[in-house]
Protein backbone atom coordinates (compact mmCIF):
# COMPACT_ATOMS: atom_id res chain seq x y z
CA UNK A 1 -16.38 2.16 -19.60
CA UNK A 2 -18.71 5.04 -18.29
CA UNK A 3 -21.53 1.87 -18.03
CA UNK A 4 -18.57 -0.22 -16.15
CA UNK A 5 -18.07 2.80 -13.77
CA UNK A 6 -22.10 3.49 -12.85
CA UNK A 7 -22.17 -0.39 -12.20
CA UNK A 8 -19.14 0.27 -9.97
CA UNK A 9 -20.86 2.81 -7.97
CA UNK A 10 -24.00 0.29 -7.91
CA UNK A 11 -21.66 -2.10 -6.00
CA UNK A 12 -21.61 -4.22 -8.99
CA UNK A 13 -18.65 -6.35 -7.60
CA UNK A 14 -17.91 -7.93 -10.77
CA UNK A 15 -17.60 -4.74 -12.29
CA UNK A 16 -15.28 -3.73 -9.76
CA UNK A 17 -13.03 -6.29 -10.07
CA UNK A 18 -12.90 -5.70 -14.19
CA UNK A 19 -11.84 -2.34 -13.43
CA UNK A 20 -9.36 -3.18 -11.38
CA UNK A 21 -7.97 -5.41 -13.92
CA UNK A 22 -8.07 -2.62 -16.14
CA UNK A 23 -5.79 -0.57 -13.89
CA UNK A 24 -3.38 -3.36 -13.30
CA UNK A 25 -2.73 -3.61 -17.04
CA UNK A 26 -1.97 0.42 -17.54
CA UNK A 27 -4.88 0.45 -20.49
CA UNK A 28 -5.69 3.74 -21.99
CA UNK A 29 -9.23 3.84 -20.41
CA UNK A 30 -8.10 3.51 -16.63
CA UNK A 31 -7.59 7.46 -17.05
CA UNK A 32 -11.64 7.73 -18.18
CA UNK A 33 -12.68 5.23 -15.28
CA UNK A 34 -10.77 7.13 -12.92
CA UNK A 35 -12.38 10.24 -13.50
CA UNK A 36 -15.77 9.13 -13.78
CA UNK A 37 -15.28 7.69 -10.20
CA UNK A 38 -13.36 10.68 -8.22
CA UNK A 39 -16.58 12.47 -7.03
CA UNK A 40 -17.86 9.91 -5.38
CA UNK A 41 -14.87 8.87 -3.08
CA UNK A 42 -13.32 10.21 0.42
CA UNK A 43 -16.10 7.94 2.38
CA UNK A 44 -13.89 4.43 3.35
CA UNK A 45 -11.67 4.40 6.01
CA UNK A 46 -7.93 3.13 4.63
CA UNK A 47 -6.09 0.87 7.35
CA UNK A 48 -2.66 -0.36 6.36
CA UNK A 49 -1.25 -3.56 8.18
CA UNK A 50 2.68 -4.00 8.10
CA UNK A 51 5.50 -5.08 9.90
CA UNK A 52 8.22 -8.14 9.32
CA UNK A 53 7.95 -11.50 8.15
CA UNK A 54 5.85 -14.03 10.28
CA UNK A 55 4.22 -11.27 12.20
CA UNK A 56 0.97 -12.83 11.71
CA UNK A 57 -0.56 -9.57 9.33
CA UNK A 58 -2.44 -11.81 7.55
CA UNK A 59 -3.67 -13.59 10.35
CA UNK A 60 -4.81 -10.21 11.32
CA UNK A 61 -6.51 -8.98 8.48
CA UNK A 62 -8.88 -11.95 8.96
CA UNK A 63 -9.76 -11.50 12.59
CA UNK A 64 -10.51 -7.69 11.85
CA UNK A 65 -12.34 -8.28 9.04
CA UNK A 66 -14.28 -10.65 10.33
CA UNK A 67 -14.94 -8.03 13.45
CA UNK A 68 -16.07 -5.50 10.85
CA UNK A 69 -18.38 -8.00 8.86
CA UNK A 70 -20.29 -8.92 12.43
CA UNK A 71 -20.87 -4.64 12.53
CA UNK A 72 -22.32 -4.79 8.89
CA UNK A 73 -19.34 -2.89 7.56
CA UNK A 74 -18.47 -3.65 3.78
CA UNK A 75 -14.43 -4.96 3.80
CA UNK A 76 -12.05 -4.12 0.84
CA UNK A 77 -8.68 -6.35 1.22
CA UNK A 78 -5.53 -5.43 -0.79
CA UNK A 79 -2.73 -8.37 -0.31
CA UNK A 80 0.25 -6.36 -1.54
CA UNK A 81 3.00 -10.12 -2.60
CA UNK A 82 6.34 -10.14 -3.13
CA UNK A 83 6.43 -10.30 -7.31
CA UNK A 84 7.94 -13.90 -8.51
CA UNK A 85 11.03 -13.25 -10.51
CA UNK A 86 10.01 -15.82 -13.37
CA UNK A 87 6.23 -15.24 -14.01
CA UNK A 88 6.23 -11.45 -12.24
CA UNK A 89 2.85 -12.35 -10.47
CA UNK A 90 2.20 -12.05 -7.07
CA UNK A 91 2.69 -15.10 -4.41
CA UNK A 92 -0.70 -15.87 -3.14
CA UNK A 93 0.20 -17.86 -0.06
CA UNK A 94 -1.08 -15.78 2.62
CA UNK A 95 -4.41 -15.02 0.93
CA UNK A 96 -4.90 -18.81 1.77
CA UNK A 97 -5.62 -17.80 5.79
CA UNK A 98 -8.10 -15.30 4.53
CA UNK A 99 -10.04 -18.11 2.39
CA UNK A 100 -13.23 -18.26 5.05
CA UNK A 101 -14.27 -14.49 3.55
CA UNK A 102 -14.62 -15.41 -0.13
CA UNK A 103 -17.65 -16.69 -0.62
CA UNK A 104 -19.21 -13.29 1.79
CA UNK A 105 -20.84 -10.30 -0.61
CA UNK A 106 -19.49 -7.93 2.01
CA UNK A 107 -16.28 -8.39 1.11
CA UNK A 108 -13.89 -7.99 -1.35
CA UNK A 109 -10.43 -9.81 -1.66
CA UNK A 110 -7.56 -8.53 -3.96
CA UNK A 111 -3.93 -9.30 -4.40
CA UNK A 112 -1.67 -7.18 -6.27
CA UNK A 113 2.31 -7.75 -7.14
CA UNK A 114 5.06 -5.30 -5.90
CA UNK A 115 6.82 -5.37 -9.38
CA UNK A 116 10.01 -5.12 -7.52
CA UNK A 117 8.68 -2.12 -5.93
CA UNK A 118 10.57 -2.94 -2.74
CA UNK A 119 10.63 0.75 -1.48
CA UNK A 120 6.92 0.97 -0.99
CA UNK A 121 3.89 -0.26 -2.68
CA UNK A 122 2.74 0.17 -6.39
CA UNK A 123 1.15 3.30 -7.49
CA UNK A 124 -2.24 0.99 -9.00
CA UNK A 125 -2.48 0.36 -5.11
CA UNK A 126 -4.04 4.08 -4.44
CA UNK A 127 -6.41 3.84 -7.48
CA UNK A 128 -7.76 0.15 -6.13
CA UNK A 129 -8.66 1.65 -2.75
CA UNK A 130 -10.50 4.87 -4.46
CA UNK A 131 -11.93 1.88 -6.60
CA UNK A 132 -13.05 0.55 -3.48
CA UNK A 133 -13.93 3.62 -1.80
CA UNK A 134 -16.22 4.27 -4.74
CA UNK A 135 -18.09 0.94 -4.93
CA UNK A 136 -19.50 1.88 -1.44
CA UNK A 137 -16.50 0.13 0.84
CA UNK A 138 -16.37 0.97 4.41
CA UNK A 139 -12.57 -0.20 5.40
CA UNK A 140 -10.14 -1.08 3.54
CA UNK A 141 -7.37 -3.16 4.72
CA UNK A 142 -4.33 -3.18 3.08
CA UNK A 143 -1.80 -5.47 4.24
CA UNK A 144 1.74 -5.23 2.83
CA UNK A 145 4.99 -7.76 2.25
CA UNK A 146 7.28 -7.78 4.96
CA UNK A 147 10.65 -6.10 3.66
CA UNK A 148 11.76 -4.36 7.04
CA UNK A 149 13.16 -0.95 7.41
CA UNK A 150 12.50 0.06 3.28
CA UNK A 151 8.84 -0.58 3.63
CA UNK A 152 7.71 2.53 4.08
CA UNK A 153 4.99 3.23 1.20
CA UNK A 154 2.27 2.20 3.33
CA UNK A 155 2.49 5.79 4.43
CA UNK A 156 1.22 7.11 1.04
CA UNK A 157 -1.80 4.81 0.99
CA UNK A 158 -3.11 4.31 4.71
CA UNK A 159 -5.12 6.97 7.05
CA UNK A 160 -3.92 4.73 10.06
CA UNK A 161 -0.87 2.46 9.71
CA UNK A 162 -0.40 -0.64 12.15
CA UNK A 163 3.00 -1.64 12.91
CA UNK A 164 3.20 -5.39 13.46
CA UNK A 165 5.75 -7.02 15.31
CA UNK A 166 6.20 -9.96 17.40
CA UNK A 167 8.81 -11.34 20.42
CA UNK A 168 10.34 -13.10 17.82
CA UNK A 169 11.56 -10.85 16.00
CA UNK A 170 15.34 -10.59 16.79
CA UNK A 171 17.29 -8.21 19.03
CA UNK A 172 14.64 -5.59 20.28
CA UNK A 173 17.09 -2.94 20.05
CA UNK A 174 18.12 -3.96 16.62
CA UNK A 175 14.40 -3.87 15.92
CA UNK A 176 13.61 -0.56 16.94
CA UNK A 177 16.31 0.93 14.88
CA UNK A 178 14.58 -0.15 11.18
CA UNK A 179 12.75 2.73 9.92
CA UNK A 180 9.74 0.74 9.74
CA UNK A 181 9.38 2.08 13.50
CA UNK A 182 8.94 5.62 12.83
CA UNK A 183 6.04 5.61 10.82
CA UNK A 184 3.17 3.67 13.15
CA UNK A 185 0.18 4.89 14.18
CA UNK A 186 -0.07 1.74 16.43
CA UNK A 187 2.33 -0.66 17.66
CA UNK A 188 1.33 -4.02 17.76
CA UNK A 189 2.72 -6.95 19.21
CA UNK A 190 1.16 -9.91 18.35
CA UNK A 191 1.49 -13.37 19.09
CA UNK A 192 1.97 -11.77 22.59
CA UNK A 193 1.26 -15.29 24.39
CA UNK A 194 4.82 -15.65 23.25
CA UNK A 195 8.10 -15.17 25.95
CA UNK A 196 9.58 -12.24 25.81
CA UNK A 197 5.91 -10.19 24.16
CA UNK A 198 5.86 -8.03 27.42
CA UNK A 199 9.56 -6.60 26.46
CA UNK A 200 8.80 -5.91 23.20
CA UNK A 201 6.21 -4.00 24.22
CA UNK A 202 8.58 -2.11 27.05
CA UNK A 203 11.53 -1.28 24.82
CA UNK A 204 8.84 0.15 22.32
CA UNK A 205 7.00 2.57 25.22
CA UNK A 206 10.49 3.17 26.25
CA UNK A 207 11.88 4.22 22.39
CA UNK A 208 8.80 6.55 22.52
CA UNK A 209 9.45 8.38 26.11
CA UNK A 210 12.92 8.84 24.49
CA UNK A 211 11.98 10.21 21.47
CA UNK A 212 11.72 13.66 23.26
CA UNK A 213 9.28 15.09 20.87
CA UNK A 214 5.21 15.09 22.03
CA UNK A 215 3.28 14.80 19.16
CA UNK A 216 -0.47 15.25 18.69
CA UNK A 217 -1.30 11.35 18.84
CA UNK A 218 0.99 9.31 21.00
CA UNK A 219 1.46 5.82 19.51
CA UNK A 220 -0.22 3.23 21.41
CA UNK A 221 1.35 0.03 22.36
CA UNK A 222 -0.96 -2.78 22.20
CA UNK A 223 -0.49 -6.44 22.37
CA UNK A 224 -2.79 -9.27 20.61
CA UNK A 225 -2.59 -12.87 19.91
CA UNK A 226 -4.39 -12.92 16.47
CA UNK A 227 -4.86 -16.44 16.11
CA UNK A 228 -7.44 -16.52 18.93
CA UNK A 229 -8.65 -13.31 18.37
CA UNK A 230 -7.17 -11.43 21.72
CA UNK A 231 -7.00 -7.86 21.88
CA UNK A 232 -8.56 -7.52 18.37
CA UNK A 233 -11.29 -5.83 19.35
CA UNK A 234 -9.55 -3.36 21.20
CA UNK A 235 -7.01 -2.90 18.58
CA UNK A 236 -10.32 -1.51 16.42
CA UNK A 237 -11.35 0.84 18.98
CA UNK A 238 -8.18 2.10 18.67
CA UNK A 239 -8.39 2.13 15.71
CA UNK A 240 -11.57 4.58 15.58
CA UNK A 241 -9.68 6.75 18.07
CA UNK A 242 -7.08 7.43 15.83
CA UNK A 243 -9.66 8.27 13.08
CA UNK A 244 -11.85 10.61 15.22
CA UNK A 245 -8.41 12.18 16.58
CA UNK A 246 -7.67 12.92 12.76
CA UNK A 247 -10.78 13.80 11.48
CA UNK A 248 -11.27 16.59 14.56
CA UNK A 249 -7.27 17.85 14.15
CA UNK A 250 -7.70 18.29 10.31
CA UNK A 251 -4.63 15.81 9.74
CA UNK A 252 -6.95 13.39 7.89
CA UNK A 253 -8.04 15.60 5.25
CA UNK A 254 -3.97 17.29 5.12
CA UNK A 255 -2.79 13.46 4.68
CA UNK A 256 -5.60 12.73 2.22
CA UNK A 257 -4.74 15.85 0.22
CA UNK A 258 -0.61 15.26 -0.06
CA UNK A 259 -1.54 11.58 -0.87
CA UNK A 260 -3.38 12.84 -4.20
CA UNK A 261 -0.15 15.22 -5.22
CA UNK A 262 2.08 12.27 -4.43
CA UNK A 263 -0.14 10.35 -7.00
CA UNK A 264 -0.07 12.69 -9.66
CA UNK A 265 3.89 12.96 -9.26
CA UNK A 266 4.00 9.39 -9.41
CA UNK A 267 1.69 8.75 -11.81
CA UNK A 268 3.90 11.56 -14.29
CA UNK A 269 6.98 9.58 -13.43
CA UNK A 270 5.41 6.37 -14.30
CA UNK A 271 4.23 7.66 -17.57
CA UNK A 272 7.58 9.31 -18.83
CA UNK A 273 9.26 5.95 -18.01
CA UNK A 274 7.03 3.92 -20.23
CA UNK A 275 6.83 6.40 -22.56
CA UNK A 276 11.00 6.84 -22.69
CA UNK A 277 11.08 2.94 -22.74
CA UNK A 278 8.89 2.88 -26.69
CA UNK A 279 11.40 5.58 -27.23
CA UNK A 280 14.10 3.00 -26.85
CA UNK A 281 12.25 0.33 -29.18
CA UNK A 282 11.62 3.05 -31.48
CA UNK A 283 14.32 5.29 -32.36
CA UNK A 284 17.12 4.37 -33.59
CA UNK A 285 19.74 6.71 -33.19
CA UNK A 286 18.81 6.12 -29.25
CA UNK A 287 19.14 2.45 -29.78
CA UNK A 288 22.81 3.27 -31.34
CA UNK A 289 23.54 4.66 -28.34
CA UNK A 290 22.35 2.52 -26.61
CA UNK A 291 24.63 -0.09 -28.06
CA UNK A 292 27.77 2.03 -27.94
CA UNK A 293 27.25 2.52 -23.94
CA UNK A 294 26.81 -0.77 -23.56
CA UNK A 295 30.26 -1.81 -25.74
CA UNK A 296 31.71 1.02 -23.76
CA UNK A 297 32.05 3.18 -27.19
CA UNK A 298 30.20 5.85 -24.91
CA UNK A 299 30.43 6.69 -21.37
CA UNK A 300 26.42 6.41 -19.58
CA UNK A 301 26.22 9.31 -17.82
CA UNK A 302 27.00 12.08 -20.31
CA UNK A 303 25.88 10.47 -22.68
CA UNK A 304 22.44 10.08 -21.13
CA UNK A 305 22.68 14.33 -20.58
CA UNK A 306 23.80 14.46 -24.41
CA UNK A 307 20.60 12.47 -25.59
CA UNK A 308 18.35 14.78 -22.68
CA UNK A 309 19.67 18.06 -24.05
CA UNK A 310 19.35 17.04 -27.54
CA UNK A 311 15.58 16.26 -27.33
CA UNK A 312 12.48 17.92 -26.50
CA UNK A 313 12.19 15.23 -23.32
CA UNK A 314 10.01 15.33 -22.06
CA UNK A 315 7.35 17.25 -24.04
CA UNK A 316 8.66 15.18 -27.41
CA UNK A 317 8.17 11.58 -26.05
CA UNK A 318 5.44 10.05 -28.20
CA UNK A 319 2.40 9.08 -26.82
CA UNK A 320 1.96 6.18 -24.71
């Protein structure tokens, strides 16, 4: 794996996307691959792309990326799917509008499943873009499903985070109210060749004025029609704004920092759970409980403190 890693930070692509399939399946040597990689990331640029169904994100991700190829920039895209319920993998159908950037070097195309990880993105997510970030990537785009107001994990994985919307998309007011809203570093509002695009836009200036607070960076509003390719260039330079704003305020090095912690805490969590879940194959007093909670012999809750008192959990869950 240490010869898989030094390819990696070649730009051996193929290498990169082994590793990456490494990660996906939790194998033991993702930990090695990991650490062989750290010191050479905190170079790419993370932009993260969401917003509602039908916003046209993916339609977006293709226009900027093809912006950023024409100004020699290497392109890492992460297509985070909705997970199918039969086969758990990942529904590919918007990487089909993306299928012109393929066959370029320059960049690299990736989807990954949600695994019913509605609340915010997978954990493998971070590791892919230091993956990227370490094979020499520039930008990496990372465009999430479209759940609403719970899709708020983009937050732990992007240094800017567009906001997509479009006139379509219901009751403004109603709109504005999802907790999606309070996490953008832009607004967009695409498709903005649309009726009613020019209100969308209002009621979201106006939610801001309202807000009362005056924060460093003031969300911009901005409107584009991504099919064409309007307003995509200035949505970059506003982009670069926001990065040269957080670079020279600190915030992008205090956001990079509790994005690491966050992964470690998650990455504990993650382990215990697989580790209490072999625990359940394994022992069998457990798996007698087990069955009397579920014939409602035992009551879940205590007993669940019952089995946490009686063990050494965590420190006495076997090894993964």
């Amino acid at each position: 794996m240490v010869q898989a890693a030094q390819r990696l930070l070649n730009g051996d692509r193929r290498a990169l996307a082994r590793l990456i399939s490494i990660l996906e399946r939790g194998d033991s040597q993702a930990a090695d691959i990991m650490k062989a990689i750290d010191a050479h990331t905190g170079k790419a640029y993370t932009v993260g792309i969401t917003g509602p169904p039908g916003a046209g994100k993916s339609t977006i991700v293709d226009q900027l990326t093809q912006l950023l190829r024409q100004q020699g920039l290497q392109v890492g895209i992460i297509g985070v799917d909705p997970t199918s319920p039969f086969s758990g993998g990942a529904l590919l159908g918007d990487r089909i509008r993306m299928q012109r950037h393929y066959l370029d070097s320059g960049v690299f195309i990736r989807s990954v499943a949600t695994r019913g990880q509605w609340g915010g993105l997978p954990r493998v997510v971070k590791s892919m873009v230091r993956l990227l970030d370490a094979a020499g990537t520039d930008v990496v785009l990372v465009e999430t499903v479209g759940v609403g107001q719970a899709e708020l994990g983009i937050m732990d994985v992007a240094d800017t985070v567009i906001v997509t919307l479009m006139p379509e998309s219901g009751d403004a007011i109603q709109t504005l109210k999802a907790g999606i809203m309070e996490i953008a570093d832009i607004y967009l509002v695409n498709k903005a060749d649309r009726e009613g695009a020019n209100q969308m836009a209002a009621a979201i200036t106006a939610m801001l004025h309202l807000a009362g607070s005056q924060p460093a960076w003031e969300p911009p509003v901005m409107l584009t029609q991504a099919t064409s390719g309007a307003g995509i260039p200035e949505l970059w330079d506003k982009v670069q704004e926001h990065h040269r704003h957080m670079t020279t305020t600190s915030e992008l090095e205090r956001r990079r920092a509790a994005r690491r912690e966050q992964e470690f805490l998650e990455t504990v969590m993650e382990q215990m759970e697989r580790r209490l879940r072999k625990l359940v194959v394994e022992d069998p007093a457990l798996v007698a409980t087990l069955k009397k909670v579920g014939l409602k012999e035992a009551e879940p809750y205590s007993s669940a403190m019952d089995f946490l008192d009686a063990s050494s959990f965590p420190t006495g869950l076997p090894a993964p």
